[in-house]
Protein backbone atom coordinates (compact mmCIF):
# COMPACT_ATOMS: atom_id res chain seq x y z
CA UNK A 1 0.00 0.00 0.00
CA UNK A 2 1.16 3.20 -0.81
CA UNK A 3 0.13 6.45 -0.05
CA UNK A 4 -1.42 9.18 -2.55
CA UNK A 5 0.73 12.01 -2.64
CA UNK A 6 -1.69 15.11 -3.71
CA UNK A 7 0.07 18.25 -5.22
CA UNK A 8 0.24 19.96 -2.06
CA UNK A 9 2.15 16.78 -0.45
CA UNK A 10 5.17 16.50 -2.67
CA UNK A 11 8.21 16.02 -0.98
CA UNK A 12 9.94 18.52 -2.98
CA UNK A 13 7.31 21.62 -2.94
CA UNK A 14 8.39 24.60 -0.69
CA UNK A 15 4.69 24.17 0.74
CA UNK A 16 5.87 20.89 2.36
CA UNK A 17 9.59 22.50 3.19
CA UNK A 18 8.21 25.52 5.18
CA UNK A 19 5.48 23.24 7.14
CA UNK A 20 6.01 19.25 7.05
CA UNK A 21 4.10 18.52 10.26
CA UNK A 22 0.86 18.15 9.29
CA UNK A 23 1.43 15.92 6.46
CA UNK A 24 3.80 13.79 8.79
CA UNK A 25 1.06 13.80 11.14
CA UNK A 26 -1.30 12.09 8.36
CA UNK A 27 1.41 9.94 7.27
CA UNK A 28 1.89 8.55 10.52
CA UNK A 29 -1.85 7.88 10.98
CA UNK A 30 -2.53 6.62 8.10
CA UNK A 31 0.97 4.38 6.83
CA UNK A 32 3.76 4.98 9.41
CA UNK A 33 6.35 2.62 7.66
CA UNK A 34 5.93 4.24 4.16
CA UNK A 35 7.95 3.52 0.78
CA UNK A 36 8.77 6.59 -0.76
CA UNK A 37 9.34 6.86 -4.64
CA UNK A 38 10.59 10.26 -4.82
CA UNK A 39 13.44 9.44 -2.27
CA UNK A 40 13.65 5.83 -2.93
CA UNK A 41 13.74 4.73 0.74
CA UNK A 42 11.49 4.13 3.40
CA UNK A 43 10.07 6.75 5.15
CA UNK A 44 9.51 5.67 9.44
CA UNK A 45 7.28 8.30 11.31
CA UNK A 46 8.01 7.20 14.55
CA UNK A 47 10.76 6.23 16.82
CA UNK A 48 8.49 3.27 18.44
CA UNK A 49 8.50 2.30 14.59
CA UNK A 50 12.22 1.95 14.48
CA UNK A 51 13.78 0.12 17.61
């Protein structure tokens, strides 16, 4: 499963560089261990994700 990425959620829009939190916030509710195309690497939202 992979998450839509709408124009306003690109990884590489100044929109997402000046505020990521809220999209992080979504991302962790809704796929917290998420592939990312764009960067070619996971993306983990959380540190309870990781250890």
């Amino acid at each position: 499963m992979s998450l839509p990425l709408s124009p306003t959620h690109l990884w590489y829009s100044p929109k997402f560089f000046a505020d990521p939190y809220p999209y992080f916030e979504e991302l962790r509710k809704l796929e917290p261990v998420h592939w990312s195309e764009p960067l070619g690497g996971w993306v983990i939202t959380s540190y309870e994700n990781v250890v």
